[in-house]
Every structure is written in C-alpha cells, then in structure tokens.
ModelCIF file with pLDDT and N, C-alpha, C, O atoms, coordinates in Angstrom:
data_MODEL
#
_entry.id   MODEL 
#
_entity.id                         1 
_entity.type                       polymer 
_entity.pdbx_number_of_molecules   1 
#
_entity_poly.entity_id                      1 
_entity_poly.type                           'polypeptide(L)' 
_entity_poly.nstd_linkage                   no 
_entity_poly.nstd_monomer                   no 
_entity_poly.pdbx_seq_one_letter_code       
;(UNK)(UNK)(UNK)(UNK)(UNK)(UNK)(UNK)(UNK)(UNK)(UNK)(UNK)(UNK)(UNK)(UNK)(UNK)(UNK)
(UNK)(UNK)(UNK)(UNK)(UNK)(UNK)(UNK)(UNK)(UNK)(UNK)(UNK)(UNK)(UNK)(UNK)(UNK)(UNK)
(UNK)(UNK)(UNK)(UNK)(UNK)(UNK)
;
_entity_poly.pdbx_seq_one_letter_code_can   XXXXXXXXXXXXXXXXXXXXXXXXXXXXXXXXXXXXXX 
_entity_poly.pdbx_strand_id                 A 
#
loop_
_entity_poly_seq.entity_id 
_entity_poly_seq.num 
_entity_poly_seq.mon_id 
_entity_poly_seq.hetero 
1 1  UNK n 
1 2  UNK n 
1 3  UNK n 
1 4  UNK n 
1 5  UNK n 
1 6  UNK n 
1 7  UNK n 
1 8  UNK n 
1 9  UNK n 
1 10 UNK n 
1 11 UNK n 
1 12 UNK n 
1 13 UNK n 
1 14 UNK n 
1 15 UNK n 
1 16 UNK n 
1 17 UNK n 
1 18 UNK n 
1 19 UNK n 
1 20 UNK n 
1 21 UNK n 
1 22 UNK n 
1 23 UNK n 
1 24 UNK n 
1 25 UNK n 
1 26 UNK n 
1 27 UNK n 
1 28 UNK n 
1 29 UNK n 
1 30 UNK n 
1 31 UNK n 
1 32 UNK n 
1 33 UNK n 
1 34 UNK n 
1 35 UNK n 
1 36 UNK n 
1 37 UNK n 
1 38 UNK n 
#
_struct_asym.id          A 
_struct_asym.entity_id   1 
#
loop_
_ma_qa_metric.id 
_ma_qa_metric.mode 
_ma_qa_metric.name 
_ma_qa_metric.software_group_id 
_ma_qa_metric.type 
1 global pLDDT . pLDDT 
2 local  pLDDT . pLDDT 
#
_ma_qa_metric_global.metric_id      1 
_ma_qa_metric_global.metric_value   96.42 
_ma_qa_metric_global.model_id       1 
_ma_qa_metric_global.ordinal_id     1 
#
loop_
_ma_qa_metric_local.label_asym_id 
_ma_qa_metric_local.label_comp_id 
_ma_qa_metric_local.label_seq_id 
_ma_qa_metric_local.metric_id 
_ma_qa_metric_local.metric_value 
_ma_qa_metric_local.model_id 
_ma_qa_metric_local.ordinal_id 
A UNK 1  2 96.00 1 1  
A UNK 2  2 93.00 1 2  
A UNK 3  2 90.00 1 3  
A UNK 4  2 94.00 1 4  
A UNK 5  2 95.00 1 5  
A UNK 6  2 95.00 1 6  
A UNK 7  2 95.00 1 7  
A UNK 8  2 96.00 1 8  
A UNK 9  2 95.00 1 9  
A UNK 10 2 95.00 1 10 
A UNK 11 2 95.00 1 11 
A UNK 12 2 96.00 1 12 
A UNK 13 2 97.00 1 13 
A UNK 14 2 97.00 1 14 
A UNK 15 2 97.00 1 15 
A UNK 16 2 97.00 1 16 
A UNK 17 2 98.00 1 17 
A UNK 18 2 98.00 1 18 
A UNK 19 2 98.00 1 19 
A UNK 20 2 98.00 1 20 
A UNK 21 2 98.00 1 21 
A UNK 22 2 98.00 1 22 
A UNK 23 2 98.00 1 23 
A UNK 24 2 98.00 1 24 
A UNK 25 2 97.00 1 25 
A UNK 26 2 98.00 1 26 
A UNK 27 2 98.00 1 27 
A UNK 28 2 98.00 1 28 
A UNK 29 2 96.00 1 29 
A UNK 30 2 97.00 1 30 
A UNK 31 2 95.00 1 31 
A UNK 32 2 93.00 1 32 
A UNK 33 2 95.00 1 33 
A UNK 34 2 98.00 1 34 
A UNK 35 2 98.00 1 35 
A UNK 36 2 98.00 1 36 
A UNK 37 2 98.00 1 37 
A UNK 38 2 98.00 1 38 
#
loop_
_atom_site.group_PDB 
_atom_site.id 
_atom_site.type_symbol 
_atom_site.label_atom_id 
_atom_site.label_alt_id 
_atom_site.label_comp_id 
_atom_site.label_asym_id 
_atom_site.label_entity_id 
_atom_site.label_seq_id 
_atom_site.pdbx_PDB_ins_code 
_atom_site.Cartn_x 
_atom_site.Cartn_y 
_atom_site.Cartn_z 
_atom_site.occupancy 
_atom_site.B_iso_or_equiv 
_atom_site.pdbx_formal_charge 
_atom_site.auth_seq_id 
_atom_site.auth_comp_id 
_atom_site.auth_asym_id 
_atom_site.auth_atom_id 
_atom_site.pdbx_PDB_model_num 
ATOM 1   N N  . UNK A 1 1  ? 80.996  78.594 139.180 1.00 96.00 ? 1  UNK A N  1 
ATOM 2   C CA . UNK A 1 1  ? 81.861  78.912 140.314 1.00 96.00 ? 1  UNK A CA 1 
ATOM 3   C C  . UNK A 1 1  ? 81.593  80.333 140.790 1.00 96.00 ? 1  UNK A C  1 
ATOM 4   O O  . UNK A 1 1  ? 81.033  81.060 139.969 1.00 96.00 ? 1  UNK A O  1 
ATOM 5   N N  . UNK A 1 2  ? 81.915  80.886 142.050 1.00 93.00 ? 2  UNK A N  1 
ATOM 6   C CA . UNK A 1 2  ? 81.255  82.036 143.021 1.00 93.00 ? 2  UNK A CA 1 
ATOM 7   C C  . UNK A 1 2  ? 82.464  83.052 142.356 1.00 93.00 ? 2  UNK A C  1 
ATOM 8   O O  . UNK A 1 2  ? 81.951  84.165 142.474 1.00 93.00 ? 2  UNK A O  1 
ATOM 9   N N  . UNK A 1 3  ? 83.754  83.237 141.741 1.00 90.00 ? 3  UNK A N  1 
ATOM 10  C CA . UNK A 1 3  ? 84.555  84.113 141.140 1.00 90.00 ? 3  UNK A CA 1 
ATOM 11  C C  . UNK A 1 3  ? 83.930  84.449 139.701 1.00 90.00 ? 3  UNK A C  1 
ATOM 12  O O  . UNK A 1 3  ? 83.740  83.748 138.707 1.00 90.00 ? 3  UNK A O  1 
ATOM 13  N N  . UNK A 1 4  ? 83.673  85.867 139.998 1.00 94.00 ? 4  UNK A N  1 
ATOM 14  C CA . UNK A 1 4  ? 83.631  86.871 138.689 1.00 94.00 ? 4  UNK A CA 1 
ATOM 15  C C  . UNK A 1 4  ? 84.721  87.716 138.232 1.00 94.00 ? 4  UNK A C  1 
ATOM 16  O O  . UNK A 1 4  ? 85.301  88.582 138.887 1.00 94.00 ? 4  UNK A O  1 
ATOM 17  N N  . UNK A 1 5  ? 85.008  87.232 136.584 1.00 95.00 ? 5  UNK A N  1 
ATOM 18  C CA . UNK A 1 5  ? 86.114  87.641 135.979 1.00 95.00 ? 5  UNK A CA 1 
ATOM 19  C C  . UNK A 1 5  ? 86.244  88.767 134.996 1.00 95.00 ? 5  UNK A C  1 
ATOM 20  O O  . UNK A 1 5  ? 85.031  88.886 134.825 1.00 95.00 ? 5  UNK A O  1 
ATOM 21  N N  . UNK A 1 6  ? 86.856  89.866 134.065 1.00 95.00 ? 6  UNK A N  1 
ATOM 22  C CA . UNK A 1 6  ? 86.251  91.146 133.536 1.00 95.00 ? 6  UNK A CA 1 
ATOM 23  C C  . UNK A 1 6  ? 87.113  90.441 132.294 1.00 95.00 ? 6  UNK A C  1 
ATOM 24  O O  . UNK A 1 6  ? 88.119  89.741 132.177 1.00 95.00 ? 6  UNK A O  1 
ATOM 25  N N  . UNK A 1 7  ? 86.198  90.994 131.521 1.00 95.00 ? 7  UNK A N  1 
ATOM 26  C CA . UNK A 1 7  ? 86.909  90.857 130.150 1.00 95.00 ? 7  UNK A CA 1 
ATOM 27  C C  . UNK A 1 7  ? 87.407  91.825 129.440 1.00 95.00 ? 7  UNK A C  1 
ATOM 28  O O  . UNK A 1 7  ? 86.810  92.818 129.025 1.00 95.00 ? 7  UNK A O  1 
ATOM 29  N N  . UNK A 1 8  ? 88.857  91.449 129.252 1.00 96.00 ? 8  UNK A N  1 
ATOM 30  C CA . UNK A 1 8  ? 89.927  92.640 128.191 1.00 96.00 ? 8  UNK A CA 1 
ATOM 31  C C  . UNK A 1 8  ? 89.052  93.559 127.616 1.00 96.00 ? 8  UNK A C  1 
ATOM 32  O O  . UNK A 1 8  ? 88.300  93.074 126.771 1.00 96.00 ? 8  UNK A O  1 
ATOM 33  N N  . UNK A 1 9  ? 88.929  94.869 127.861 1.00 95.00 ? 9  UNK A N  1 
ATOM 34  C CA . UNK A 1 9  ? 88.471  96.178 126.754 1.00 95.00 ? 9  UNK A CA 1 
ATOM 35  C C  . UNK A 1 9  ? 90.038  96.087 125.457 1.00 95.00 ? 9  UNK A C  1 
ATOM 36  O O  . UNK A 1 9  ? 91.178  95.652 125.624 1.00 95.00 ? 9  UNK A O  1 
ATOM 37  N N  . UNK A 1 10 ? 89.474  96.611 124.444 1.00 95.00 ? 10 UNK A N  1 
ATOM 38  C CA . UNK A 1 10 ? 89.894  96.962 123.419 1.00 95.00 ? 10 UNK A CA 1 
ATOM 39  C C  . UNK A 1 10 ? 91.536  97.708 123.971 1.00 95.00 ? 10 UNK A C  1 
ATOM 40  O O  . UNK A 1 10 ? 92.634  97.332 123.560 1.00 95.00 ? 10 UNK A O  1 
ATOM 41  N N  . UNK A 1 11 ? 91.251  99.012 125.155 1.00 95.00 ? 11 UNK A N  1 
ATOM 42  C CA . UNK A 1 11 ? 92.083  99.508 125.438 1.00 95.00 ? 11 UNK A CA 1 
ATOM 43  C C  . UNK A 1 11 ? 93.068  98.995 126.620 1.00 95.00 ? 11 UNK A C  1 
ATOM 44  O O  . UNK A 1 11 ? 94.041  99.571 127.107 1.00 95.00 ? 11 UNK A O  1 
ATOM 45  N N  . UNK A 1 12 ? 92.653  98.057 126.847 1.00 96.00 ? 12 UNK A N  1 
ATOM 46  C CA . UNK A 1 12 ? 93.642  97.368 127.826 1.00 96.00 ? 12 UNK A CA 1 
ATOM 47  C C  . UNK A 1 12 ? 94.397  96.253 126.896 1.00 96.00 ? 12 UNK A C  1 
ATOM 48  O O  . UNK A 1 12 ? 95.570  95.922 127.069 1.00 96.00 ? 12 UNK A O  1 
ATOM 49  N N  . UNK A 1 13 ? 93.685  95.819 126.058 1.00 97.00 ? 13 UNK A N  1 
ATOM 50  C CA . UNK A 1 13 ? 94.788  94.829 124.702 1.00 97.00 ? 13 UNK A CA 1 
ATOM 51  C C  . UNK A 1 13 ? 95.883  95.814 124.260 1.00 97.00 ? 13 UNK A C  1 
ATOM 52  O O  . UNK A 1 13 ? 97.016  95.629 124.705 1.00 97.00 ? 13 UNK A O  1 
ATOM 53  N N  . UNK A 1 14 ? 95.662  96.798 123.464 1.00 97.00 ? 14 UNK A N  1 
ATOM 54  C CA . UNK A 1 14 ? 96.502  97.889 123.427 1.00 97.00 ? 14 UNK A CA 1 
ATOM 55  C C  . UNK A 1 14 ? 97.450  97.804 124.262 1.00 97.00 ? 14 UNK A C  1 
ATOM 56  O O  . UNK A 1 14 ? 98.525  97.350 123.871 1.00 97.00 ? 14 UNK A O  1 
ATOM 57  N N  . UNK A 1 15 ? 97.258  98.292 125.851 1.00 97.00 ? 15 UNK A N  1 
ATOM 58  C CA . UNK A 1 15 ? 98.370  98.851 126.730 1.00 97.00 ? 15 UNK A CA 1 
ATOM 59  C C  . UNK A 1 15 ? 99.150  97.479 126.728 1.00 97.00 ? 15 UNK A C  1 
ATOM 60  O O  . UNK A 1 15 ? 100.370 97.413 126.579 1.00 97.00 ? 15 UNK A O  1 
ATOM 61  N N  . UNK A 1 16 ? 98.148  96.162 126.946 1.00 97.00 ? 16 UNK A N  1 
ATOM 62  C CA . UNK A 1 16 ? 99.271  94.666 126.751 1.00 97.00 ? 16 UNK A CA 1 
ATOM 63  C C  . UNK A 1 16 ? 100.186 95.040 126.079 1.00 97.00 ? 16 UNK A C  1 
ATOM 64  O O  . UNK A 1 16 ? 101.226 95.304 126.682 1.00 97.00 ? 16 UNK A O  1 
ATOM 65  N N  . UNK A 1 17 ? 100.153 95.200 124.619 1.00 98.00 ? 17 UNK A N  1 
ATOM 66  C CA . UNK A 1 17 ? 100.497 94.758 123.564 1.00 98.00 ? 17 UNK A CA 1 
ATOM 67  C C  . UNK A 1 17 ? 101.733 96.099 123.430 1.00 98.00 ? 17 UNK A C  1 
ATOM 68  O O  . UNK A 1 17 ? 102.808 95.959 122.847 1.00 98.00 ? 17 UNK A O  1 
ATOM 69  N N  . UNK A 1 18 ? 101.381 97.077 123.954 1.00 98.00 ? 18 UNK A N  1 
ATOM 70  C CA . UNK A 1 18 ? 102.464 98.291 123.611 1.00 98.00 ? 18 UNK A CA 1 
ATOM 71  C C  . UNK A 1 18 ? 103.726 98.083 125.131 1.00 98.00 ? 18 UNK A C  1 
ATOM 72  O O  . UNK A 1 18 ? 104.910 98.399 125.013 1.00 98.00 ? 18 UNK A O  1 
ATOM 73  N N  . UNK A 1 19 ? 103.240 97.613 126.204 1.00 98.00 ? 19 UNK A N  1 
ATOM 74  C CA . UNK A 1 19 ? 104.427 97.695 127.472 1.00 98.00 ? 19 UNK A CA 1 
ATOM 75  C C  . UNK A 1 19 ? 105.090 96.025 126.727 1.00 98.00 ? 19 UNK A C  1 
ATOM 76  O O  . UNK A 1 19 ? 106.252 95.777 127.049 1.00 98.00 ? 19 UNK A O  1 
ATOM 77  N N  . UNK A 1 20 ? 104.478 95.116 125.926 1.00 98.00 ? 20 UNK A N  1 
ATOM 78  C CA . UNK A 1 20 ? 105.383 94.111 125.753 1.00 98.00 ? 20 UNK A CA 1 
ATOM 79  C C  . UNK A 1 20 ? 106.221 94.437 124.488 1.00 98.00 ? 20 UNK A C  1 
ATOM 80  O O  . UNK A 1 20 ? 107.048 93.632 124.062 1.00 98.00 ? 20 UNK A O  1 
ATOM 81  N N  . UNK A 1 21 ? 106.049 95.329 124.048 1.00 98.00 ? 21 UNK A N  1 
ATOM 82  C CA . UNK A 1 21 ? 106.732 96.013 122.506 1.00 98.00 ? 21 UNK A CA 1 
ATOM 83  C C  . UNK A 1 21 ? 107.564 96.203 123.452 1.00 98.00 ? 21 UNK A C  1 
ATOM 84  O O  . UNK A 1 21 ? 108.327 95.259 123.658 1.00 98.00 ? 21 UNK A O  1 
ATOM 85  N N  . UNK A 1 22 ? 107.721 97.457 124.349 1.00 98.00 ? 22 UNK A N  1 
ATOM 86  C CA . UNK A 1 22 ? 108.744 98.419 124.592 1.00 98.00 ? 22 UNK A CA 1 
ATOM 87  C C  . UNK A 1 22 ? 109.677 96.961 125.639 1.00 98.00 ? 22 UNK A C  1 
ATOM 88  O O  . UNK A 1 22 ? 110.899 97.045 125.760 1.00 98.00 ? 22 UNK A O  1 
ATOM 89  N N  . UNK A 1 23 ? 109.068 96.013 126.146 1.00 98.00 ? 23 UNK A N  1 
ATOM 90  C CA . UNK A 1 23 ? 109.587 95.272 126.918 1.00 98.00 ? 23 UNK A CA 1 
ATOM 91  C C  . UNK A 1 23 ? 110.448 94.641 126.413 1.00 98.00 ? 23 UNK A C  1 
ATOM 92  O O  . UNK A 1 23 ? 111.379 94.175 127.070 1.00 98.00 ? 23 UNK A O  1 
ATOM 93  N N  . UNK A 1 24 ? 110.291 94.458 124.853 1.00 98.00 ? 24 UNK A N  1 
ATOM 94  C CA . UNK A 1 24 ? 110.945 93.232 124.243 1.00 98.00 ? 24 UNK A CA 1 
ATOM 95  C C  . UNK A 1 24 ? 112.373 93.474 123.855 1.00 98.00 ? 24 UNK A C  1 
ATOM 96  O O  . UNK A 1 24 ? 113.307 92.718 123.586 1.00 98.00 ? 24 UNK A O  1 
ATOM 97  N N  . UNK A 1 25 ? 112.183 95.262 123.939 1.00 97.00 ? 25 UNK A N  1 
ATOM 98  C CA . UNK A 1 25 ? 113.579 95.873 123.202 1.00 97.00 ? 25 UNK A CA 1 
ATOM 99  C C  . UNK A 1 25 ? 115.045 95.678 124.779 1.00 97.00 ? 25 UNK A C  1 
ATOM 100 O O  . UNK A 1 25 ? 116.273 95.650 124.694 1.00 97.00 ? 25 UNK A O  1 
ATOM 101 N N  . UNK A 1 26 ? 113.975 95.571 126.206 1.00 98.00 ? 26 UNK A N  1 
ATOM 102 C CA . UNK A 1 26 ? 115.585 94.802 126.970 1.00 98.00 ? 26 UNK A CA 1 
ATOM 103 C C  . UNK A 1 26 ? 115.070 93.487 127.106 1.00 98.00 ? 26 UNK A C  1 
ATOM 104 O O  . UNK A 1 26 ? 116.041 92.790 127.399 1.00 98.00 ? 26 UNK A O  1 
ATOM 105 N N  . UNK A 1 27 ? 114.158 92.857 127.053 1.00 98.00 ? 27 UNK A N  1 
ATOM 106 C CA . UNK A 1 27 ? 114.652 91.077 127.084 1.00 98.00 ? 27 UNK A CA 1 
ATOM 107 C C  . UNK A 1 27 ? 114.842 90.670 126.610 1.00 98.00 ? 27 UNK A C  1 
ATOM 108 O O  . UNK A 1 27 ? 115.206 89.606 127.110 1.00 98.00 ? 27 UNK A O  1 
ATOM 109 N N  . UNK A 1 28 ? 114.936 90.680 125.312 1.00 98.00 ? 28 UNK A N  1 
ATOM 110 C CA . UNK A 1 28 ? 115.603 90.158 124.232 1.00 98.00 ? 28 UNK A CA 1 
ATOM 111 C C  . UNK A 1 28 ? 117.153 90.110 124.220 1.00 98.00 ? 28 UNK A C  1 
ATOM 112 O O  . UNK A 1 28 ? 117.706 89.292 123.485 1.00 98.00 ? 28 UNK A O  1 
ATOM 113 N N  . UNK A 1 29 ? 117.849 90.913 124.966 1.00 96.00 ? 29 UNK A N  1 
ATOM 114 C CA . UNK A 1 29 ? 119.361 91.179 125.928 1.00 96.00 ? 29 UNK A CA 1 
ATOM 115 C C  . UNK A 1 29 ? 119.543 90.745 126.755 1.00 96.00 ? 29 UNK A C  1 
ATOM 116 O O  . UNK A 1 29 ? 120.739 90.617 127.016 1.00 96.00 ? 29 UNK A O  1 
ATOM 117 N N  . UNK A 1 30 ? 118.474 90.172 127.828 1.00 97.00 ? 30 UNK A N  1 
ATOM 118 C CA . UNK A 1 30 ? 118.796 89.717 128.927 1.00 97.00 ? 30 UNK A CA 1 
ATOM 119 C C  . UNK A 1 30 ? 119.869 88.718 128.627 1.00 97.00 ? 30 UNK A C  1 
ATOM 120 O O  . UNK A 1 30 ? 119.694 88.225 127.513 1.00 97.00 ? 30 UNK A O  1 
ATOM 121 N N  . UNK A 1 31 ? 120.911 88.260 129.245 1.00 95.00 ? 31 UNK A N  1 
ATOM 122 C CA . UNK A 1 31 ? 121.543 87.427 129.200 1.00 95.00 ? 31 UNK A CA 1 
ATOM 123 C C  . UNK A 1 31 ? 121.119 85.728 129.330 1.00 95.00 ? 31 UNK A C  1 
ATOM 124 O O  . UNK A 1 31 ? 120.213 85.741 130.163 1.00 95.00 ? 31 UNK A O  1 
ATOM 125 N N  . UNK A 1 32 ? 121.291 84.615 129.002 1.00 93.00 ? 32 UNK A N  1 
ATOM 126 C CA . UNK A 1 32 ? 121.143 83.362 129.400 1.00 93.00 ? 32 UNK A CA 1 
ATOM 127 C C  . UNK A 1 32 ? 121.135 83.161 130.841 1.00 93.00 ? 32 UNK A C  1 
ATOM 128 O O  . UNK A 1 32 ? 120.543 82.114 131.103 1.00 93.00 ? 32 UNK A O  1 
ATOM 129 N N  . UNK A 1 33 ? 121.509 83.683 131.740 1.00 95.00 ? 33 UNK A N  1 
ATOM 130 C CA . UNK A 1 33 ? 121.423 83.062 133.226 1.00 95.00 ? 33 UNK A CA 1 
ATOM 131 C C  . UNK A 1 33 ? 120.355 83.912 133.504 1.00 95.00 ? 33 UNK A C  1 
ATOM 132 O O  . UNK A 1 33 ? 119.329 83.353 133.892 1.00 95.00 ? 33 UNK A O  1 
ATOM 133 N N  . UNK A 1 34 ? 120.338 85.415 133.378 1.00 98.00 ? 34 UNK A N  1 
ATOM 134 C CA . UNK A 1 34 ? 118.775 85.833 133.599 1.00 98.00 ? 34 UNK A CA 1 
ATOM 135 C C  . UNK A 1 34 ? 117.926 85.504 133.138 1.00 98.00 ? 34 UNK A C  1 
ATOM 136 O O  . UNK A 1 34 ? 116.901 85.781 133.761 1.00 98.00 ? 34 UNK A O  1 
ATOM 137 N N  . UNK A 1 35 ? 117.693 84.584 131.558 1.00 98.00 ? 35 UNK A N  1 
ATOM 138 C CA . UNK A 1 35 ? 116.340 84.097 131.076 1.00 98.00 ? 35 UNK A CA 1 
ATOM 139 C C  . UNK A 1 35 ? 116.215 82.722 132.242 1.00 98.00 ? 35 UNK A C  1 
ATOM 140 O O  . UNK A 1 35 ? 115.159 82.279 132.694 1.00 98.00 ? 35 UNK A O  1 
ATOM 141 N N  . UNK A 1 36 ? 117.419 82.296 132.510 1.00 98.00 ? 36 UNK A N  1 
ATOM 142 C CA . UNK A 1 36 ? 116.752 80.869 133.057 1.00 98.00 ? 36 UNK A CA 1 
ATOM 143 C C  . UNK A 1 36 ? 116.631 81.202 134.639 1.00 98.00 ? 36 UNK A C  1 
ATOM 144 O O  . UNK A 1 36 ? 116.446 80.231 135.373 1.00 98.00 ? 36 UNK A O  1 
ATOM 145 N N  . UNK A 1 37 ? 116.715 82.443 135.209 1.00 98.00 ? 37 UNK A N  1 
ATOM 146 C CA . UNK A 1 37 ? 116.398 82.457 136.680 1.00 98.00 ? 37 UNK A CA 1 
ATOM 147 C C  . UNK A 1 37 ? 115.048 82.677 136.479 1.00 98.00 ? 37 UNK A C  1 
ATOM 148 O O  . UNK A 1 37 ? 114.229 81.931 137.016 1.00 98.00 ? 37 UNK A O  1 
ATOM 149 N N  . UNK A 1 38 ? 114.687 83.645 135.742 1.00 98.00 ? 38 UNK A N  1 
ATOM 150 C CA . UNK A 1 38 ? 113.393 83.652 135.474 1.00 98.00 ? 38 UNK A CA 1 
ATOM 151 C C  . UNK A 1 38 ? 112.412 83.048 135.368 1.00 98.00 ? 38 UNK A C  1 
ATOM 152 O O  . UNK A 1 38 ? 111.366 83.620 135.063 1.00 98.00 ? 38 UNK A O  1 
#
C-alpha cells in the first residue's frame, strides 16, 4: 500500500508509557457516566 508508517523509538515508548502512568492517577476517578461517555 502507497502509506508509509514510523516505528516507535525506544524514547517515544517511554513518553507512552510515563503520560499513561501520570494519566491513570485521574481516570481511575473518573466517575461511571464519564467512563461510559467516553
């Protein structure tokens, strides 16, 4: 297919993996009607 795609560096797994750490500490609070609007 004519789309070229980049593959994850080492340091972009990292930044994933550290904004879904810090993410997890408010969604894990979100309430039930905000998980399911979501």
């Amino acid at each position: 297919n004519d789309l070229t795609f980049t593959e994850a560096t080492s340091e972009e797994i990292d930044v994933a993996v550290a904004l879904a750490a810090v993410a997890f500490d408010a969604y894990k609070n979100t309430s039930s009607k905000e998980r399911a609007q979501f």
